[in-house]
Protein backbone atom coordinates (compact mmCIF):
# COMPACT_ATOMS: atom_id res chain seq x y z
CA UNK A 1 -6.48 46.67 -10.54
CA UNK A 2 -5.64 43.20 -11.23
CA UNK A 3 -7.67 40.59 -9.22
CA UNK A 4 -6.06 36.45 -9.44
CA UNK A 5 -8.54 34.33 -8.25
CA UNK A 6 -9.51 30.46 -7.67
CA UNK A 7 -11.50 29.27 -10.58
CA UNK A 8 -13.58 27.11 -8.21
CA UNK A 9 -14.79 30.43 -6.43
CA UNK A 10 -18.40 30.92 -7.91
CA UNK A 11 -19.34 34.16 -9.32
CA UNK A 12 -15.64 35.29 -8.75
CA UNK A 13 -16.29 37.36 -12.27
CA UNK A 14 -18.93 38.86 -11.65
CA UNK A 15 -18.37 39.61 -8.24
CA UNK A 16 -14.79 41.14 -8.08
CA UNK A 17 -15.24 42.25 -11.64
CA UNK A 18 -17.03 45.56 -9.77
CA UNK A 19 -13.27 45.88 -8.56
CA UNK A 20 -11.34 45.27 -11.35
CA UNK A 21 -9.63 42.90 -14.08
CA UNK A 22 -10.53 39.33 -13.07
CA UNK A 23 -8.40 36.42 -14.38
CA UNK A 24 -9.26 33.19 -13.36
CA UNK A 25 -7.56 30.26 -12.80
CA UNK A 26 -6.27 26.59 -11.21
CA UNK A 27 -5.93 27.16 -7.92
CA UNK A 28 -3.28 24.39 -7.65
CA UNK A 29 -1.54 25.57 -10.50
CA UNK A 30 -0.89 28.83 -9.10
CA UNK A 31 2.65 30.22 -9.50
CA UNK A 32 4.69 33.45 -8.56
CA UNK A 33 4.41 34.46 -11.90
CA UNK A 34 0.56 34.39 -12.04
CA UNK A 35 0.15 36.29 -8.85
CA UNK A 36 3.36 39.11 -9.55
CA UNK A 37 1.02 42.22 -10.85
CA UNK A 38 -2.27 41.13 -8.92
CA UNK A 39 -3.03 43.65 -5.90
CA UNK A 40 -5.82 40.84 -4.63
CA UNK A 41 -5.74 36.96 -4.90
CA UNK A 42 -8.58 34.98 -4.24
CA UNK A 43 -7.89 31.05 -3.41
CA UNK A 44 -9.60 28.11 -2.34
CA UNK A 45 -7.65 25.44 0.67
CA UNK A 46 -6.29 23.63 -2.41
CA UNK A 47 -3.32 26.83 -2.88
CA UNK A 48 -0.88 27.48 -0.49
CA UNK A 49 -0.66 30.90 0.20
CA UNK A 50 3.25 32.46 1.57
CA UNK A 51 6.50 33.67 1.43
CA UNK A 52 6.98 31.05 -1.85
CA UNK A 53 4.01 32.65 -3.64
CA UNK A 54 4.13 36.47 -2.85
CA UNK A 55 7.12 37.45 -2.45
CA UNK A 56 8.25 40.48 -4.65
CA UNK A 57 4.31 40.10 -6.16
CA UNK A 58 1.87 43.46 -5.88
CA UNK A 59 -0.34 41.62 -3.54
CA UNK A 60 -1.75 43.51 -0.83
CA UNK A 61 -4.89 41.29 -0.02
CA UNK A 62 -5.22 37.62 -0.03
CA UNK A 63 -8.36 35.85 1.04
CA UNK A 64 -9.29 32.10 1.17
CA UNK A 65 -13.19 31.49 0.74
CA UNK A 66 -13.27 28.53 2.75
CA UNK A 67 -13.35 28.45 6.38
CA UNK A 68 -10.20 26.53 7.20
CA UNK A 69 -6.82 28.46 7.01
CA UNK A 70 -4.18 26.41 7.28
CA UNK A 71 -3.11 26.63 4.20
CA UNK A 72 -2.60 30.35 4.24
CA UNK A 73 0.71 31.69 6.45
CA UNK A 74 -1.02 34.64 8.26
CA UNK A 75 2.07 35.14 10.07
CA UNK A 76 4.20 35.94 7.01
CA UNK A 77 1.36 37.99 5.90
CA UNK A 78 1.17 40.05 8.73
CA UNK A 79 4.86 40.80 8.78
CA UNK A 80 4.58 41.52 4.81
CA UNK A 81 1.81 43.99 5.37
CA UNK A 82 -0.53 41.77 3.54
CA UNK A 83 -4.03 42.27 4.26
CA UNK A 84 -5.84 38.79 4.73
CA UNK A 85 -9.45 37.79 5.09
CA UNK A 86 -11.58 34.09 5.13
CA UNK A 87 -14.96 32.89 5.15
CA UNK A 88 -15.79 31.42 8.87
CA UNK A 89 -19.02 29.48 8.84
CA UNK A 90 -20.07 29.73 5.14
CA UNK A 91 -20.03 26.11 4.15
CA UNK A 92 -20.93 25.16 7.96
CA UNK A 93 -24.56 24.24 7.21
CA UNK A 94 -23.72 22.50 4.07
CA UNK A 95 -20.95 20.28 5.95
CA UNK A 96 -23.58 19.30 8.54
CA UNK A 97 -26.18 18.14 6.22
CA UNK A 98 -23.37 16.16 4.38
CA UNK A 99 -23.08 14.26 8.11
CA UNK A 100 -26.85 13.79 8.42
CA UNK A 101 -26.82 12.23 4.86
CA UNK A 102 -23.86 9.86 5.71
CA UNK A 103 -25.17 9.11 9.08
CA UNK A 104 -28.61 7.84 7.92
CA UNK A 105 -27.37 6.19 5.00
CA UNK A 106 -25.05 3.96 7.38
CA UNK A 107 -28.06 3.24 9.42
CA UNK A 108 -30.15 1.93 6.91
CA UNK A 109 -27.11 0.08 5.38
CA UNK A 110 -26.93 -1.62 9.47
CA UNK A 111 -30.71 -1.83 9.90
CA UNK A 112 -30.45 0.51 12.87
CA UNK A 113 -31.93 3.48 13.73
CA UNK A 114 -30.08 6.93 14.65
CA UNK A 115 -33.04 7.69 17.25
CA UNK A 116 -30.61 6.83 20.89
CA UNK A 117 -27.63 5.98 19.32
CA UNK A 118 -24.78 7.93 20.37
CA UNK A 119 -22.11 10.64 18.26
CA UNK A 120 -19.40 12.15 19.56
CA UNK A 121 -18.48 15.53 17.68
CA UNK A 122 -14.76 16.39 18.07
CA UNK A 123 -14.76 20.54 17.59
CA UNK A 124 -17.63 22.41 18.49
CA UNK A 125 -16.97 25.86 16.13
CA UNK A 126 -19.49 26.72 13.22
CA UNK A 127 -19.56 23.32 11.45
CA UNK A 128 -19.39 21.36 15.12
CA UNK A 129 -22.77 23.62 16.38
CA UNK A 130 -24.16 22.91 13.33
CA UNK A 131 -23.71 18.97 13.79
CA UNK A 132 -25.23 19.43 17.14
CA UNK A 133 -28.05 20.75 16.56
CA UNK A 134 -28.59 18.54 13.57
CA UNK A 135 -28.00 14.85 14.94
CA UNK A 136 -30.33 16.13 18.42
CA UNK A 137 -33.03 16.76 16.08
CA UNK A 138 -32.50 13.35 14.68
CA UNK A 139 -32.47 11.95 18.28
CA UNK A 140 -29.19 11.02 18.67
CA UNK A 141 -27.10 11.36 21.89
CA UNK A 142 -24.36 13.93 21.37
CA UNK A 143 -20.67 14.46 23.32
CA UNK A 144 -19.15 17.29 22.47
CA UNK A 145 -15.12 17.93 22.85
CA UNK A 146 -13.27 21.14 22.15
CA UNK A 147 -10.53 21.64 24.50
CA UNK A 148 -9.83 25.25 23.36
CA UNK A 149 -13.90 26.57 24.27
CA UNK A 150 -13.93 24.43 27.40
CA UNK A 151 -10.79 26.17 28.48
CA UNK A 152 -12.25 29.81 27.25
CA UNK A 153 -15.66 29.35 28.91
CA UNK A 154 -15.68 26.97 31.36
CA UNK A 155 -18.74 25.06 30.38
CA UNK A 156 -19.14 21.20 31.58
CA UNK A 157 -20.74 20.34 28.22
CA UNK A 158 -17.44 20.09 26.74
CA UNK A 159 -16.09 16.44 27.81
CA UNK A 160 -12.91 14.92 28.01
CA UNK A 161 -12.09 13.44 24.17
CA UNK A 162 -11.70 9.73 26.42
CA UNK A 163 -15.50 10.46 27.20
CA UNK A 164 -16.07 10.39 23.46
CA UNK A 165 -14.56 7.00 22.57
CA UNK A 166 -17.45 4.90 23.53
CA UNK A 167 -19.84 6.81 20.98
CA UNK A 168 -21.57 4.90 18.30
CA UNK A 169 -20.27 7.83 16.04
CA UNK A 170 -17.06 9.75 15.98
CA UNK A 171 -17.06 13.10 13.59
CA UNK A 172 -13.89 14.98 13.74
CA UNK A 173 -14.27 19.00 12.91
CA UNK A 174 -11.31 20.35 13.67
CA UNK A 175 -8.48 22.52 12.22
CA UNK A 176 -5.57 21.30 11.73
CA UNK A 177 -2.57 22.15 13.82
CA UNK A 178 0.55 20.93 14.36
CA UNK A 179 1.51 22.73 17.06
CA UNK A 180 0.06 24.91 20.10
CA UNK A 181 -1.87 23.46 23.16
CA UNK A 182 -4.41 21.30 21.41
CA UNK A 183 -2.36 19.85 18.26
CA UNK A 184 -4.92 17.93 15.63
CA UNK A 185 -2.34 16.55 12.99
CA UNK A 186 -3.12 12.93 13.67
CA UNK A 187 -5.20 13.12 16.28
CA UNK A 188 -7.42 9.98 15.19
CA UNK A 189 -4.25 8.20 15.76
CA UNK A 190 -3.79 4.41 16.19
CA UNK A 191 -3.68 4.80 20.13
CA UNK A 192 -7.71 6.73 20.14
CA UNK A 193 -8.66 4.32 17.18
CA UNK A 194 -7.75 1.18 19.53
CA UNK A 195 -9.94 3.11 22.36
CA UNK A 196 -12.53 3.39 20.05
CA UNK A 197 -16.31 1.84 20.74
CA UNK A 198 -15.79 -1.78 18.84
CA UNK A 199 -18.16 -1.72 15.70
CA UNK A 200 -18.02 2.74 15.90
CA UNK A 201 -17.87 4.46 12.84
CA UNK A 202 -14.97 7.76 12.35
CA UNK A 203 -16.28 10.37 10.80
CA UNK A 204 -13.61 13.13 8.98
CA UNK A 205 -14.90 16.08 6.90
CA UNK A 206 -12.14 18.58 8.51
CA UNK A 207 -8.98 17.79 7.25
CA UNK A 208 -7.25 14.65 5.81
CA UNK A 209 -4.10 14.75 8.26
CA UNK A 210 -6.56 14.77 11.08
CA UNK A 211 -6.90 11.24 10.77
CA UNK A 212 -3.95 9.34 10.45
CA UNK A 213 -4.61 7.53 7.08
CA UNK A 214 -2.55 4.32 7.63
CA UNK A 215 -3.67 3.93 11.15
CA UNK A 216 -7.30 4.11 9.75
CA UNK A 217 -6.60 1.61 7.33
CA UNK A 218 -4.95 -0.72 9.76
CA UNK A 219 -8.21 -0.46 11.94
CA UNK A 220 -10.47 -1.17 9.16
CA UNK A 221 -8.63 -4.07 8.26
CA UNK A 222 -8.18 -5.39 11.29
CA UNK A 223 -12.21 -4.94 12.43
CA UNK A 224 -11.55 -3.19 15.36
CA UNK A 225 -13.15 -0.50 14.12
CA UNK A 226 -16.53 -0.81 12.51
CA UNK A 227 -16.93 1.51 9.95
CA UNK A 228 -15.41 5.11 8.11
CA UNK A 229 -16.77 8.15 6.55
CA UNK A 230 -14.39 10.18 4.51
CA UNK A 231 -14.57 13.34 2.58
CA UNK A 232 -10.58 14.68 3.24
CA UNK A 233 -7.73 12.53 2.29
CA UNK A 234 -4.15 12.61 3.22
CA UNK A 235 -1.94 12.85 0.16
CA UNK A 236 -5.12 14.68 -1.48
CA UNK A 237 -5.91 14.45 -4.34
CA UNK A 238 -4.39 10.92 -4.61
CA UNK A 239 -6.25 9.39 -1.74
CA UNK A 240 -4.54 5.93 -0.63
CA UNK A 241 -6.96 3.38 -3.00
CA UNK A 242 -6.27 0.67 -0.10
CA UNK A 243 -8.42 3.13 2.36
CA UNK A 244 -11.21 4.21 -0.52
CA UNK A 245 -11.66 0.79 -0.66
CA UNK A 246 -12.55 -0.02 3.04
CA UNK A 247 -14.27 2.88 4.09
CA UNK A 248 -18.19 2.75 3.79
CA UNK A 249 -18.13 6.15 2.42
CA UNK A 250 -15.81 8.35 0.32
CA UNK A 251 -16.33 11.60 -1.15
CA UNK A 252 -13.73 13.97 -2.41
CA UNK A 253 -13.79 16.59 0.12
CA UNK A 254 -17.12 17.90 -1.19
CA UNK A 255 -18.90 18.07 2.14
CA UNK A 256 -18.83 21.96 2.41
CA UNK A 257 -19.46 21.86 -1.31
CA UNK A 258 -23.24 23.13 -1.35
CA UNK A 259 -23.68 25.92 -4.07
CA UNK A 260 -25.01 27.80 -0.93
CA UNK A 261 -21.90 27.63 0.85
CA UNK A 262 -19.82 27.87 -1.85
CA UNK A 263 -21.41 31.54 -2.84
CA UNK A 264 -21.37 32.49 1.20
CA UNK A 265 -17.71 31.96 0.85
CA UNK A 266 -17.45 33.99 -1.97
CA UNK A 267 -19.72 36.91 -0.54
CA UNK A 268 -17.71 37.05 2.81
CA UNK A 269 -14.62 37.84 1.04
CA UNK A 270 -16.14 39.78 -1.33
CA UNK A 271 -17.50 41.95 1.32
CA UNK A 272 -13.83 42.09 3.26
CA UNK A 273 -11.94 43.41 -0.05
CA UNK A 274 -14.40 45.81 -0.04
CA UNK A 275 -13.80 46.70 3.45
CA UNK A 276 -10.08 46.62 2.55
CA UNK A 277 -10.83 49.25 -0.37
CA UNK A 278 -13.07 51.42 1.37
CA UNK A 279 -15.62 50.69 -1.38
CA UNK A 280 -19.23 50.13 -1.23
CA UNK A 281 -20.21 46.65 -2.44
CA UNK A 282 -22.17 46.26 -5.87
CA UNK A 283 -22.55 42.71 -6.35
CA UNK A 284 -25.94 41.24 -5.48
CA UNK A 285 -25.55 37.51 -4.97
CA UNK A 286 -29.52 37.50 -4.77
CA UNK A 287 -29.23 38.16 -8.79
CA UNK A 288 -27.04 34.80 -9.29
CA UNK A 289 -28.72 32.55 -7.14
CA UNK A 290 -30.30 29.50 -9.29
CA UNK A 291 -34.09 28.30 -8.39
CA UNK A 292 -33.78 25.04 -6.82
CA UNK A 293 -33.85 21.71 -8.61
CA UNK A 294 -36.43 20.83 -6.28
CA UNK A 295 -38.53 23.62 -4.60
CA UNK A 296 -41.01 21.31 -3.27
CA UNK A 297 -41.17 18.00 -2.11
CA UNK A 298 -44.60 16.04 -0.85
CA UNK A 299 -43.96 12.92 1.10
CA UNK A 300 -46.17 10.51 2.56
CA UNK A 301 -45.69 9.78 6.22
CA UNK A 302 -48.63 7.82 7.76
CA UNK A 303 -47.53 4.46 9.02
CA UNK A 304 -43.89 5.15 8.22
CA UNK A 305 -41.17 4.76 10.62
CA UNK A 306 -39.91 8.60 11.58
CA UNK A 307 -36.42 7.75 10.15
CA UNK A 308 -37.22 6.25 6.85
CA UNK A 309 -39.48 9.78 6.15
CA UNK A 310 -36.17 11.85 7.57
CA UNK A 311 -34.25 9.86 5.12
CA UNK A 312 -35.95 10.15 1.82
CA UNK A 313 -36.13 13.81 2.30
CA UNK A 314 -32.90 14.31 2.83
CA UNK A 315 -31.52 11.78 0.45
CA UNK A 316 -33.51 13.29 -2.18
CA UNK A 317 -32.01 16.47 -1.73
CA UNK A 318 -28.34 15.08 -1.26
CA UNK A 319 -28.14 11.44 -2.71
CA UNK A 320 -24.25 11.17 -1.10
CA UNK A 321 -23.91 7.99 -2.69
CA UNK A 322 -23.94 9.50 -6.01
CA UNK A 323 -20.49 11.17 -4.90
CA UNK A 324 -19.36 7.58 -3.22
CA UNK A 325 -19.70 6.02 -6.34
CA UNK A 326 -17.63 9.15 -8.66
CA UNK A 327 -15.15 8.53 -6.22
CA UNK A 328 -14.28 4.99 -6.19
CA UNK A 329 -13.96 5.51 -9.90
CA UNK A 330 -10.44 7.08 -9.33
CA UNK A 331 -9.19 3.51 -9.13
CA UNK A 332 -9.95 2.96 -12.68
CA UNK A 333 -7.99 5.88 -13.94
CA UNK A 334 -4.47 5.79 -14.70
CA UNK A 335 -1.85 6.70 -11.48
CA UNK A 336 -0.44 9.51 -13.07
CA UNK A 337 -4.18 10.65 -13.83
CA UNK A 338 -5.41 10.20 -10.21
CA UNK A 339 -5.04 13.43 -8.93
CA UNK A 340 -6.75 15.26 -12.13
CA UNK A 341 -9.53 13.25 -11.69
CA UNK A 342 -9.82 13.93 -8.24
CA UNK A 343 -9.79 17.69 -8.59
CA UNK A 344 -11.61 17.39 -11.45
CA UNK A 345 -14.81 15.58 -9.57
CA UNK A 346 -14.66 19.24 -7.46
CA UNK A 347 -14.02 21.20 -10.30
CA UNK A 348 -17.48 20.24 -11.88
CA UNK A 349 -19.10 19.37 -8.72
CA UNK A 350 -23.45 19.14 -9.90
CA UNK A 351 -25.48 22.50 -7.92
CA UNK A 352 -26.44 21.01 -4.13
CA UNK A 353 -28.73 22.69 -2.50
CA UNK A 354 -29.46 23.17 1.15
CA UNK A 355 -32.67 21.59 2.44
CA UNK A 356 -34.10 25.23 3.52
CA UNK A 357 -34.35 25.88 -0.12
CA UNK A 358 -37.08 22.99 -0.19
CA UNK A 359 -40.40 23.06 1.52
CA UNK A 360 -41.52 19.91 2.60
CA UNK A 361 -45.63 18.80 2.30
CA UNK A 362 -45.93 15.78 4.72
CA UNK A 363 -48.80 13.96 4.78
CA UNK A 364 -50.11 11.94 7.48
CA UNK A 365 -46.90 13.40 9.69
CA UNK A 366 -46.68 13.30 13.22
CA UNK A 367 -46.07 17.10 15.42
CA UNK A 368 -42.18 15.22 16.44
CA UNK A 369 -41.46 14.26 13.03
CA UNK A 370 -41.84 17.68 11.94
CA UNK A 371 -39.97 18.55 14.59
CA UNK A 372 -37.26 16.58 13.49
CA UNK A 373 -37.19 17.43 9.81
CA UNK A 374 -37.29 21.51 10.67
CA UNK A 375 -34.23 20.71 13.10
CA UNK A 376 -32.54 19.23 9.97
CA UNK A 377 -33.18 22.23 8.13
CA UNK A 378 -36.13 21.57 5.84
CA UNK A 379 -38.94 23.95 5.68
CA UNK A 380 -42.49 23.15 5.84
């Protein structure tokens, strides 16, 4: 059996290779042709996954190891009889650590602490709960919004989006749909950027279109907004160099991109071909798994503010500024070579791992601080 998969999927070899022939490769360079004699295929969001690509082609299960699906038409592969699994949740962790690294880098970058200052998180799924949970430990005041969980359970927590637009912070995890009762192509539109909190910062690690790039841009500019965090790009992976340039953080969409989530993706779908088969799975991810650069980390917290503690751990595990500054680089590259360099940067993304993999020896720390950095998701 012939498996096609995503050269970005870690440990697709040795994984699927207990399943078949493995052949490996670009995910955006994926053609008909590649895909004709595979009977699985294996992508990452980057590949767009339909009627264009499988048609005619052996392939009886496709599966994304990411957890958005939008680029995958699960309509068409329903009606072809195509089999079709994703990862939900897998990078969910790593995307909400990415936040708490952006977050209290902006804060020390404004001389203000997070500790009362207000977020409001736009989807409330896996990477949304995560958030929560996440900027409460760090004291923050959180709105949430999800139109389609307020409508399924009722629940008052979930606030009008208008509620959200006087928030310090604005993250946006969403999917992105065009269509249906709660659309999300453009939602951070020029209309909800202009109702904004002046001086708030917009948060997007969902998807580029979810923001509407040249609105952004005209906000920016214009200083009625205060501030941007980007890791998805419209136009990706040429991201408009006139918005790179104005936003106080860029990163090319990395933010789900710890090796821990990336290797979750790839053991969820994994396990659902296996399902698909009928076969029992062999591959032990245990057996892959590198030690962590850092398995333990002693910090010195007596007399220290709370925050400043919070934010060396975490920036030690996940400097973000590191990937700010690769990015910004892409100006310096040819136009033509843009885009390479772009996918490149996530091709041979450095291992991140979570903070659980780290235990934490604070000195001098206070029973609330450690409070806070457990609710982060250090160990200690």
């Amino acid at each position: 059996m012939l498996i096609v998969a995503d050269e970005n999927i870690p440990f697709a070899r040795e994984a699927f290779s207990t399943l078949g022939e493995v052949r490996l490769a670009s995910g955006r360079a994926l053609t008909p042709a590649m895909v004709r004699d595979a009977e699985l295929l294996l992508v990452r969001s980057i590949t767009r996954v339909d009627r264009a690509l499988l048609e005619g082609s052996r392939v009886r299960f496709a599966a994304t190891a990411t957890i958005g699906t939008d680029h995958v038409d699960e309509a068409w592969l329903k009606q072809a009889g195509i089999a079709f699994a994703a990862a939900p949740g897998s990078n969910a962790n790593s995307v909400g650590e990415y936040v708490v690294c952006a977050l209290l880098t902006l804060a020390a970058r404004q001389g203000r602490p997070l500790a009362g200052r207000s977020i409001g998180i736009v989807g409330v799924g896996n990477v949304g709960t995560r958030v929560e949970a996440k900027c409460r430990a760090l004291g923050m005041e959180v709105r949430l919004n999800d139109p389609p969980l307020a409508r399924r359970t009722g629940d008052p927590k979930y606030r009008p989006l208008e509620e959200l637009l006087s928030c310090d912070f604005l993250t946006l995890h969403t999917p992105l749909e065009k269509g249906g009762p709660d659309p999300t192509w453009h939602l951070a539109n020029a209309a909800l950027l202009a109702r904004m909190n002046p001086g708030a910062v917009l948060l997007n690690a969902s998807r580029g279109a979810v923001a509407d790039g040249r609105a952004l841009l005209a906000a920016l500019e214009s200083g009625s907004l205060g501030g941007a965090v980007l890791d998805v790009w419209e136009g990706e992976p040429t991201p408009d160099l006139r918005l790179l340039a104005r936003v106080d953080l860029a990163t090319p969409h990395i933010a789900g991109y710890s090796y821990d989530g990336k290797v979750n993706g790839t053991e969820m779908i994994y396990r659902a071909a296996c399902a698909h088969l009928g076969v029992e799975p062999r591959w032990d991810r245990a057996a892959c798994m590198p030690a962590p650069e850092i398995a333990e980390l002693p910090l010195e917290a007596a007399g220290r503010p709370e925050e400043e503690v919070l934010r060396e751990a975490a920036l030690r595990l996940y400097p973000i500024e590191r990937d700010d500054a690769s990015l910004r680089r892409v100006a310096d590259q040819p136009a033509d070579k843009r885009g390479v360099y772009f996918d490149r940067l996530r091709k041979d993304y450095p291992v991140r791992r979570e903070f659980q993999n780290t235990r934490l020896r604070v000195a001098g720390g206070t029973p609330a601080l450690e409070r806070k950095l457990r609710g982060i998701g250090f160990t200690l």
